[in-house]
PDB file of N, CA and C in Angstrom:
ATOM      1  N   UNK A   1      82.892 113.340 112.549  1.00  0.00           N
ATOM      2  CA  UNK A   1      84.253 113.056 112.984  1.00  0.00           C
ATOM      3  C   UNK A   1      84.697 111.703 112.431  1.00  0.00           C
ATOM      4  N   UNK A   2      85.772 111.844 112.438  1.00  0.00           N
ATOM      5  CA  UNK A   2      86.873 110.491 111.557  1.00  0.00           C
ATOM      6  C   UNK A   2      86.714 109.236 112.219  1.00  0.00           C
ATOM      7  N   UNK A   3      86.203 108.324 112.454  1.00  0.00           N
ATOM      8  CA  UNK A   3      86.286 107.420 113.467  1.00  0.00           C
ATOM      9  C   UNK A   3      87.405 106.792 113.801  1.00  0.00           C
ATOM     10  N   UNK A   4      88.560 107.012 112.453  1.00  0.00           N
ATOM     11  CA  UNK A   4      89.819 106.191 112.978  1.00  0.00           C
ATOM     12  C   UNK A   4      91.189 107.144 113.460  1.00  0.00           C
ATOM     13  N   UNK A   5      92.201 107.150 114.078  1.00  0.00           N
ATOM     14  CA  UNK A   5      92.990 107.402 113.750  1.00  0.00           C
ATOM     15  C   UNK A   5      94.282 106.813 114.053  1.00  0.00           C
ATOM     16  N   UNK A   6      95.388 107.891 113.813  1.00  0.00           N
ATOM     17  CA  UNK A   6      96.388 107.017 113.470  1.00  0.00           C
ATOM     18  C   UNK A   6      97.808 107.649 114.292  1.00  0.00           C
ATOM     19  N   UNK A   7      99.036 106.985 114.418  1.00  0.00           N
ATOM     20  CA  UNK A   7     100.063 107.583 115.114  1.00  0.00           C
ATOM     21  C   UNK A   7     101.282 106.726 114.372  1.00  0.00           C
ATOM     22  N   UNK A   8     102.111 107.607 114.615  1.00  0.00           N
ATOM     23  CA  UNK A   8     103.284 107.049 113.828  1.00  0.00           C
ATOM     24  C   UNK A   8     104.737 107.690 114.775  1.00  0.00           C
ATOM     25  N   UNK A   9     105.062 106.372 115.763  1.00  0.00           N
ATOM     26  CA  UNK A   9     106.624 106.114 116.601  1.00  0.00           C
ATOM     27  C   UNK A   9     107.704 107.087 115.712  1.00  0.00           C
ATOM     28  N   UNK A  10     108.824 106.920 116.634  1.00  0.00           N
ATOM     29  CA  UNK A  10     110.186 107.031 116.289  1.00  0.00           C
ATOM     30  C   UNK A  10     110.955 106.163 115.333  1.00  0.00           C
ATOM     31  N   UNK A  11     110.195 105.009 115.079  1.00  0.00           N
ATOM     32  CA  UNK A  11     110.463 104.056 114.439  1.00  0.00           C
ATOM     33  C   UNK A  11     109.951 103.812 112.665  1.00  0.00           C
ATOM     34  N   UNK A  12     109.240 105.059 112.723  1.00  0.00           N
ATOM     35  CA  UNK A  12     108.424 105.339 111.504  1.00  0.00           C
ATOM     36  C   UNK A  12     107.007 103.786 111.414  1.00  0.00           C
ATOM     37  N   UNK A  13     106.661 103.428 112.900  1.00  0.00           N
ATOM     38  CA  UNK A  13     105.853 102.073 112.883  1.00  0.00           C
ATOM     39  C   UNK A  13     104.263 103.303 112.591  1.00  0.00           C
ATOM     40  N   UNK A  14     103.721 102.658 111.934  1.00  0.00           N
ATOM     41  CA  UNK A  14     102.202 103.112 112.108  1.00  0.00           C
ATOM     42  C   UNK A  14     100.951 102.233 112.673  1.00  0.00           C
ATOM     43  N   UNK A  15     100.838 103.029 113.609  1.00  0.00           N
ATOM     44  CA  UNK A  15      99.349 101.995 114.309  1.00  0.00           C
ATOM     45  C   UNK A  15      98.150 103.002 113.801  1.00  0.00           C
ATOM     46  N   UNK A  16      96.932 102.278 113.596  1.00  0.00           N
ATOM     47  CA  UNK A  16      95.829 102.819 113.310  1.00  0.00           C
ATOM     48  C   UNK A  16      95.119 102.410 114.689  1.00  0.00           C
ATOM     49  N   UNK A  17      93.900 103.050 114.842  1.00  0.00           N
ATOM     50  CA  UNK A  17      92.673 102.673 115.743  1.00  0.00           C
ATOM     51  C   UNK A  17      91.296 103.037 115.387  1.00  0.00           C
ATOM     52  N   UNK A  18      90.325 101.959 115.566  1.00  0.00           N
ATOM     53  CA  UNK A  18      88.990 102.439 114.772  1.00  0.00           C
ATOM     54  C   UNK A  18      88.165 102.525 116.228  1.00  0.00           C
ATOM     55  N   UNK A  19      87.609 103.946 116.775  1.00  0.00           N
ATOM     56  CA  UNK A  19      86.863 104.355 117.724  1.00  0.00           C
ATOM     57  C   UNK A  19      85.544 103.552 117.872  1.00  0.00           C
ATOM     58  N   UNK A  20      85.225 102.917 116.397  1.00  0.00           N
ATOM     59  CA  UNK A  20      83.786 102.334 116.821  1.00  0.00           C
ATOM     60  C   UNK A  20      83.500 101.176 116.803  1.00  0.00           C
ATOM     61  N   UNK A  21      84.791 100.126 116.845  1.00  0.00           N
ATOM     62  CA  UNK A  21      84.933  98.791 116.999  1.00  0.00           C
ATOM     63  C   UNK A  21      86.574  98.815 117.542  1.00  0.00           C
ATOM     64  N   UNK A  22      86.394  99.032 118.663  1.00  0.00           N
ATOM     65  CA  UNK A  22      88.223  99.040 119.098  1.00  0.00           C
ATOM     66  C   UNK A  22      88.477  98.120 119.605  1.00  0.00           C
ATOM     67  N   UNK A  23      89.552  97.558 119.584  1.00  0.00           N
ATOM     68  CA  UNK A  23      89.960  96.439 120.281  1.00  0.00           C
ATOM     69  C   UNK A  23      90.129  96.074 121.636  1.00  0.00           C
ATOM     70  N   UNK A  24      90.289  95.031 122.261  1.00  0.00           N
ATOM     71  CA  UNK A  24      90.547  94.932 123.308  1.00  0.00           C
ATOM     72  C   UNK A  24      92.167  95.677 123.858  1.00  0.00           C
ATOM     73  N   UNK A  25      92.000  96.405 124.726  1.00  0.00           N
ATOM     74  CA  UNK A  25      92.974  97.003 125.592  1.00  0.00           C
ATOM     75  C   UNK A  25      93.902  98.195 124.841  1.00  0.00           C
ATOM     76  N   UNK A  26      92.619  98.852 123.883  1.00  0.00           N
ATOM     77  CA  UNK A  26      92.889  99.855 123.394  1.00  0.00           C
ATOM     78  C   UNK A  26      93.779  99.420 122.250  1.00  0.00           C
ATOM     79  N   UNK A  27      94.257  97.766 121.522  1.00  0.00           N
ATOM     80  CA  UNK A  27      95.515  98.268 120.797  1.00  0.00           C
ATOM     81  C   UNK A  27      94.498  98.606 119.348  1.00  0.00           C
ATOM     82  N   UNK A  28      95.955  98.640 118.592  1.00  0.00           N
ATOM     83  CA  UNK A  28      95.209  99.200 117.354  1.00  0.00           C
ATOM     84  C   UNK A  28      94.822  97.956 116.566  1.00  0.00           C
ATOM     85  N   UNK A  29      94.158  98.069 115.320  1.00  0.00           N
ATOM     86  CA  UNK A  29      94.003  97.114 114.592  1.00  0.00           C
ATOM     87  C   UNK A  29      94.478  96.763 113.464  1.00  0.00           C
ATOM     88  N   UNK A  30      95.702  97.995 113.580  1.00  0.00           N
ATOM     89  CA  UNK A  30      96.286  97.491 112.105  1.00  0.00           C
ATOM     90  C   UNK A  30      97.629  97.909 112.725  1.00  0.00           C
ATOM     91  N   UNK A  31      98.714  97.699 112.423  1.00  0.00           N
ATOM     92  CA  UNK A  31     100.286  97.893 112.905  1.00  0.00           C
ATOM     93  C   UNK A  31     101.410  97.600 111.883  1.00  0.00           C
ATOM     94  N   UNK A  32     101.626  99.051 111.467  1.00  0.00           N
ATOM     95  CA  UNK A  32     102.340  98.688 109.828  1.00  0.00           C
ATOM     96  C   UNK A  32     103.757  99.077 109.894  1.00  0.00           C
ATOM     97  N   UNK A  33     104.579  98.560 110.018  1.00  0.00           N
ATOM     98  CA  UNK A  33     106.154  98.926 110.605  1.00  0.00           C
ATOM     99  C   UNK A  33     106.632  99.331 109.040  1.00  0.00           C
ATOM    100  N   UNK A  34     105.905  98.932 107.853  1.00  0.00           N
ATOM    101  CA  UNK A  34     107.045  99.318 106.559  1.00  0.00           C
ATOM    102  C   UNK A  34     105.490  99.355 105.944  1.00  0.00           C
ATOM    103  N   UNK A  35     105.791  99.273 103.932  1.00  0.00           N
ATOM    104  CA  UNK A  35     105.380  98.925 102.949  1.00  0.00           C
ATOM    105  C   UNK A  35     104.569  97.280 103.552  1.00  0.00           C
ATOM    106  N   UNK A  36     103.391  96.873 102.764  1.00  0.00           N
ATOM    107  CA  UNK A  36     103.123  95.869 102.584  1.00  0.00           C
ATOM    108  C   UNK A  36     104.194  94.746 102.472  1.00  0.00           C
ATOM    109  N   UNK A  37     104.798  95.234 101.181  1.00  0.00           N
ATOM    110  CA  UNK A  37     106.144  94.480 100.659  1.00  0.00           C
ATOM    111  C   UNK A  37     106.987  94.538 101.414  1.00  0.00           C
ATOM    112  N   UNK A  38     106.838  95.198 102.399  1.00  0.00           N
ATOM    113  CA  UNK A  38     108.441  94.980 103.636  1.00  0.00           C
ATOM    114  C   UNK A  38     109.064  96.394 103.145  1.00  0.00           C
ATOM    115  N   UNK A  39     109.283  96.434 102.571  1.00  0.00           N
ATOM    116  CA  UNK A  39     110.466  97.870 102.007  1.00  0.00           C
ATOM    117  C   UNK A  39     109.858  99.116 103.184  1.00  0.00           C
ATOM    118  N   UNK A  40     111.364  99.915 103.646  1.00  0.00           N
ATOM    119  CA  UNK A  40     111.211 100.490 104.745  1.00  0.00           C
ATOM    120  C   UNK A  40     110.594 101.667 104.249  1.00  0.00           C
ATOM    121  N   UNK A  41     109.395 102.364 105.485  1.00  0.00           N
ATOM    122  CA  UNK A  41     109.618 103.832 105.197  1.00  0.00           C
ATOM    123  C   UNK A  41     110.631 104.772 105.019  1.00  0.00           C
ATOM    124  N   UNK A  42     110.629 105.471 103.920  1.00  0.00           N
ATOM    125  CA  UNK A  42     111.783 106.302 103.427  1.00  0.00           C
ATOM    126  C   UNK A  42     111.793 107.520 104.572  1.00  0.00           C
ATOM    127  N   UNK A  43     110.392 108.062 105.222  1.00  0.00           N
ATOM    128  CA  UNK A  43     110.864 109.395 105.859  1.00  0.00           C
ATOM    129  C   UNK A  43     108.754 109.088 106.909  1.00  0.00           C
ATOM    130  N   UNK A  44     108.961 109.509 107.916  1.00  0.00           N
ATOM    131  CA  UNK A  44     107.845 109.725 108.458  1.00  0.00           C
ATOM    132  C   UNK A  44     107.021 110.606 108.078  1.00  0.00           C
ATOM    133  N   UNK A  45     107.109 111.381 107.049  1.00  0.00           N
ATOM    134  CA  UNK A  45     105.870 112.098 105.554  1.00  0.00           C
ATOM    135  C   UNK A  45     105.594 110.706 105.139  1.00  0.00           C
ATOM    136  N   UNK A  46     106.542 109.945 104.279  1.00  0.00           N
ATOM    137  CA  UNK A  46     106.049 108.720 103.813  1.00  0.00           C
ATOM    138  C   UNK A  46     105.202 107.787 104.577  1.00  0.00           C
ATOM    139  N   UNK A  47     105.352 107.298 105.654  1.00  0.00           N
ATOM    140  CA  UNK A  47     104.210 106.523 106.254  1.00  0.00           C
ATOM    141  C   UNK A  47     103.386 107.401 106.364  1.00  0.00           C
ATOM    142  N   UNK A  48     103.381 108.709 106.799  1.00  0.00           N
ATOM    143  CA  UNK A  48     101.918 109.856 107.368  1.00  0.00           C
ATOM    144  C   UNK A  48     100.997 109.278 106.191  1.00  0.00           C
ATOM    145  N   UNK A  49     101.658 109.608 104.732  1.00  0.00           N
ATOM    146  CA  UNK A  49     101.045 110.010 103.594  1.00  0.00           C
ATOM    147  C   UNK A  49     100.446 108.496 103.461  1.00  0.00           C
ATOM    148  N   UNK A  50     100.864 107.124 103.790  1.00  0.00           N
ATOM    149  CA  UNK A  50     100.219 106.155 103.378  1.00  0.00           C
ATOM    150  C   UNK A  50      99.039 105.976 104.190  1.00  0.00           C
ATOM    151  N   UNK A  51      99.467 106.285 105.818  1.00  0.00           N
ATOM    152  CA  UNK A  51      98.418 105.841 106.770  1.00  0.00           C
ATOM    153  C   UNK A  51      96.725 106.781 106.275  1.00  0.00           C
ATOM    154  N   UNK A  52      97.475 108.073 105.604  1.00  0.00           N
ATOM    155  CA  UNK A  52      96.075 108.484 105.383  1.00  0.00           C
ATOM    156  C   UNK A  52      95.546 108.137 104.183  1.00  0.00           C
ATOM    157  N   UNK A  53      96.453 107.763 102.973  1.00  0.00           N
ATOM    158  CA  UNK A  53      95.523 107.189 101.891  1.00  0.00           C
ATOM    159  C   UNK A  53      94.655 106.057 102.401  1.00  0.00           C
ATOM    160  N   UNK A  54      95.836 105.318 103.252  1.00  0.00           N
ATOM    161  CA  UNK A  54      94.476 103.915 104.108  1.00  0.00           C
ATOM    162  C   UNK A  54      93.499 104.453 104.465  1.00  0.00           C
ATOM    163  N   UNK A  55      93.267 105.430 105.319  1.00  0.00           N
ATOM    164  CA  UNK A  55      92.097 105.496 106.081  1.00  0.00           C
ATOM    165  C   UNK A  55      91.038 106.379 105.065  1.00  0.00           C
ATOM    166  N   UNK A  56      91.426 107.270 104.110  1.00  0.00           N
ATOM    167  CA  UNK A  56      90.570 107.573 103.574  1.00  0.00           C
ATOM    168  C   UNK A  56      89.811 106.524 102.458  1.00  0.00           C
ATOM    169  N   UNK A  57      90.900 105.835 102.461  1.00  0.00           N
ATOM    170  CA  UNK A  57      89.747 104.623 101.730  1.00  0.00           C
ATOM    171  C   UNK A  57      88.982 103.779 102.207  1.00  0.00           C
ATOM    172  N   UNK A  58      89.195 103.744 103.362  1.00  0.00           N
ATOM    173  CA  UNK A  58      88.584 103.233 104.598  1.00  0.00           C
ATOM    174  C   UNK A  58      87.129 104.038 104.399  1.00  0.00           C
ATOM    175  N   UNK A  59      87.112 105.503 104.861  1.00  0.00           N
ATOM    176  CA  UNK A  59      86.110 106.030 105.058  1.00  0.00           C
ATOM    177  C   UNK A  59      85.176 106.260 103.339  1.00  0.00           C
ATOM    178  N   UNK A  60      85.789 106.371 102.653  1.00  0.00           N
ATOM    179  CA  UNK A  60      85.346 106.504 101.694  1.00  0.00           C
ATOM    180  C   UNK A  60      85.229 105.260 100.055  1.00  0.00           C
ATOM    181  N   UNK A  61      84.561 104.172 100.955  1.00  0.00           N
ATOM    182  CA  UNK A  61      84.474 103.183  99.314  1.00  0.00           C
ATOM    183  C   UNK A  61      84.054 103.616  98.286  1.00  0.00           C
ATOM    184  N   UNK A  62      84.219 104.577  98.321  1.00  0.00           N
ATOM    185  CA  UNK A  62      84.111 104.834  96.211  1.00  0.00           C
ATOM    186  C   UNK A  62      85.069 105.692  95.783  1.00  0.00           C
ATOM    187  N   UNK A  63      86.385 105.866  97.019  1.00  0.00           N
ATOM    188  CA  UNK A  63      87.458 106.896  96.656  1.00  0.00           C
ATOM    189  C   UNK A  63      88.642 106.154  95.540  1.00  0.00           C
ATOM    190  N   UNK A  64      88.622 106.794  94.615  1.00  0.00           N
ATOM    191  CA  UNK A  64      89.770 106.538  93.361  1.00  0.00           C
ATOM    192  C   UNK A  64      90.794 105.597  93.970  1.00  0.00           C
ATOM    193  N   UNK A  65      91.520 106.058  95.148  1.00  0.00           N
ATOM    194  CA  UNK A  65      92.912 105.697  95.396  1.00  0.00           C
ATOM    195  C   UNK A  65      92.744 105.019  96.552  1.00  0.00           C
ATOM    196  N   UNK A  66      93.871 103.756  96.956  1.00  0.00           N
ATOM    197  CA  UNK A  66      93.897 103.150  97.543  1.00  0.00           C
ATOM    198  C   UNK A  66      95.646 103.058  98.567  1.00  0.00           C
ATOM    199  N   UNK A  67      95.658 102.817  99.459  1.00  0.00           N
ATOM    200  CA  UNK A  67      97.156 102.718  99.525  1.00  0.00           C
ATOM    201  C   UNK A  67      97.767 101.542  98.482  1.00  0.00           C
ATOM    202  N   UNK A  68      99.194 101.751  98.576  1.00  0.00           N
ATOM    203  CA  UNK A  68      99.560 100.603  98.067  1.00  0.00           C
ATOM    204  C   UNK A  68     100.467  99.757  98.247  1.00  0.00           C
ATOM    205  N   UNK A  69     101.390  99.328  98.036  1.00  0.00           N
ATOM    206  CA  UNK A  69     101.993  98.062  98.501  1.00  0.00           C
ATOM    207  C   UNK A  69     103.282  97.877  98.770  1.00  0.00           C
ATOM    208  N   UNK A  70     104.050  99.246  97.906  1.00  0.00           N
ATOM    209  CA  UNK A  70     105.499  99.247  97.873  1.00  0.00           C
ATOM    210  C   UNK A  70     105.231 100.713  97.113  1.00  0.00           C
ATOM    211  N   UNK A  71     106.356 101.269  97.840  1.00  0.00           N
ATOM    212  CA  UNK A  71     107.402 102.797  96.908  1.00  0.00           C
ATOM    213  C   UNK A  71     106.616 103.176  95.818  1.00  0.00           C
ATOM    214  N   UNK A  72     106.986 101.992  94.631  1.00  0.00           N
ATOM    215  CA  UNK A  72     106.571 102.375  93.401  1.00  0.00           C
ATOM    216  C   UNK A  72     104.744 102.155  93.170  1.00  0.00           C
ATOM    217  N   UNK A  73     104.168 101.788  94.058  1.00  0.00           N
ATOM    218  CA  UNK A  73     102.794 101.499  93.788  1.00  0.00           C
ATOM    219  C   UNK A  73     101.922 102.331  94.434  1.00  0.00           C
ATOM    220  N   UNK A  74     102.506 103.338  95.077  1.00  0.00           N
ATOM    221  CA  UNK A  74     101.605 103.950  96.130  1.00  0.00           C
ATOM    222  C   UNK A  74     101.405 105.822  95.951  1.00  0.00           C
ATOM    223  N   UNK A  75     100.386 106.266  95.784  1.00  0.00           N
ATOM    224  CA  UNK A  75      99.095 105.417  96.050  1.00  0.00           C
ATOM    225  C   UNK A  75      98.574 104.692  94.533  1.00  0.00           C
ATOM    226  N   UNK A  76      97.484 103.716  94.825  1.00  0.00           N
ATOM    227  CA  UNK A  76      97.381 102.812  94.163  1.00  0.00           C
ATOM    228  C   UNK A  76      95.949 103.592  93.184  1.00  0.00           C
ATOM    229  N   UNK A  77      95.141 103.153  92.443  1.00  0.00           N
ATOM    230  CA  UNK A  77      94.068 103.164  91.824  1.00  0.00           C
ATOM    231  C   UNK A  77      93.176 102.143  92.597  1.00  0.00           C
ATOM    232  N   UNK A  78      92.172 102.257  92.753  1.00  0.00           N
ATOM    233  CA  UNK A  78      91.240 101.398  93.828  1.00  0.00           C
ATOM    234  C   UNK A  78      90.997  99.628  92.564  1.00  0.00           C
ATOM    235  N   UNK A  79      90.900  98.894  92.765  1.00  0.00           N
ATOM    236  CA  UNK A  79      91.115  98.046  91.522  1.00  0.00           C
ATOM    237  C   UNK A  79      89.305  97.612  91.571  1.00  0.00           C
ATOM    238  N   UNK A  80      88.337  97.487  90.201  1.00  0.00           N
ATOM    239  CA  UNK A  80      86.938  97.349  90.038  1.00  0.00           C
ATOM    240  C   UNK A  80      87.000  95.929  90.832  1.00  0.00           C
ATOM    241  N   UNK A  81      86.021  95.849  91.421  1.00  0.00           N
ATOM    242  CA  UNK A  81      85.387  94.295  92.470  1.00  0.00           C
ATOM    243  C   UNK A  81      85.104  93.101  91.476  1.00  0.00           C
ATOM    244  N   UNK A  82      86.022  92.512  91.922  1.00  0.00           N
ATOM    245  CA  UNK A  82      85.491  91.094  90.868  1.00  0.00           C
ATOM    246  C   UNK A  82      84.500  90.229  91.202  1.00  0.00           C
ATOM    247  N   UNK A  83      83.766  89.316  90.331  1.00  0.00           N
ATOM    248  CA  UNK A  83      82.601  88.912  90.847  1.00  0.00           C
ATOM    249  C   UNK A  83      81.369  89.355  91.184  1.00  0.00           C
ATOM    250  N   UNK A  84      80.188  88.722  91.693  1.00  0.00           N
ATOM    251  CA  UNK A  84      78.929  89.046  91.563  1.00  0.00           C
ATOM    252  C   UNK A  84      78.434  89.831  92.972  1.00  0.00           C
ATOM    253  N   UNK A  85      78.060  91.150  93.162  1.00  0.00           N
ATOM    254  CA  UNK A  85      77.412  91.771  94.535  1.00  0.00           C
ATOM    255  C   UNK A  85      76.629  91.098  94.781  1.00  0.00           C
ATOM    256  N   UNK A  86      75.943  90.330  95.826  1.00  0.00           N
ATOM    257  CA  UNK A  86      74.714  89.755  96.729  1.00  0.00           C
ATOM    258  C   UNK A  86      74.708  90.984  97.628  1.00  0.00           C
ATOM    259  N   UNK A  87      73.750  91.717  97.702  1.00  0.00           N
ATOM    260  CA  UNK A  87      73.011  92.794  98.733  1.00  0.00           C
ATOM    261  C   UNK A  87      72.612  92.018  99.803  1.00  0.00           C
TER     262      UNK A  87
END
């Protein structure tokens, strides 16, 4: 099972919640009212469709796509890790 999920208001706001580190008093841990960039959701498909590229990249670090940041950037290409891994 998914550990996170997600809901999206009348307001097209998206809250996420992660089941296995939740916050105090149930809120969520992420609360995305637009785009990164501010620019509004165009239609509540549009946030659905971002909240789940988030979370599947969430669940999945080696997935291609990433959300992204604005309209024209989304979804994104996951960008290669800069710098040196320490295990």
């Amino acid at each position: 099972m998914n550990r996170y999920s997600f809901q999206i208001d009348t307001h097209k706001t998206i809250r996420i919640w992660d089941s296995e580190y939740p916050n105090e008093n149930g809120a969520p841990f992420l609360l995305q009212p637009n785009f990164p960039d501010a620019t509004p959701w165009a239609s509540k498909a549009q946030a659905k469709n971002w909240a789940e590229v988030f979370i599947a990249s969430l669940v999945d670090p080696e997935s291609e796509l990433v959300a992204g940041n604005s309209p024209d950037t989304h979804p994104a290409i996951r960008p290669e890790p800069q710098g040196e891994y320490i295990p």
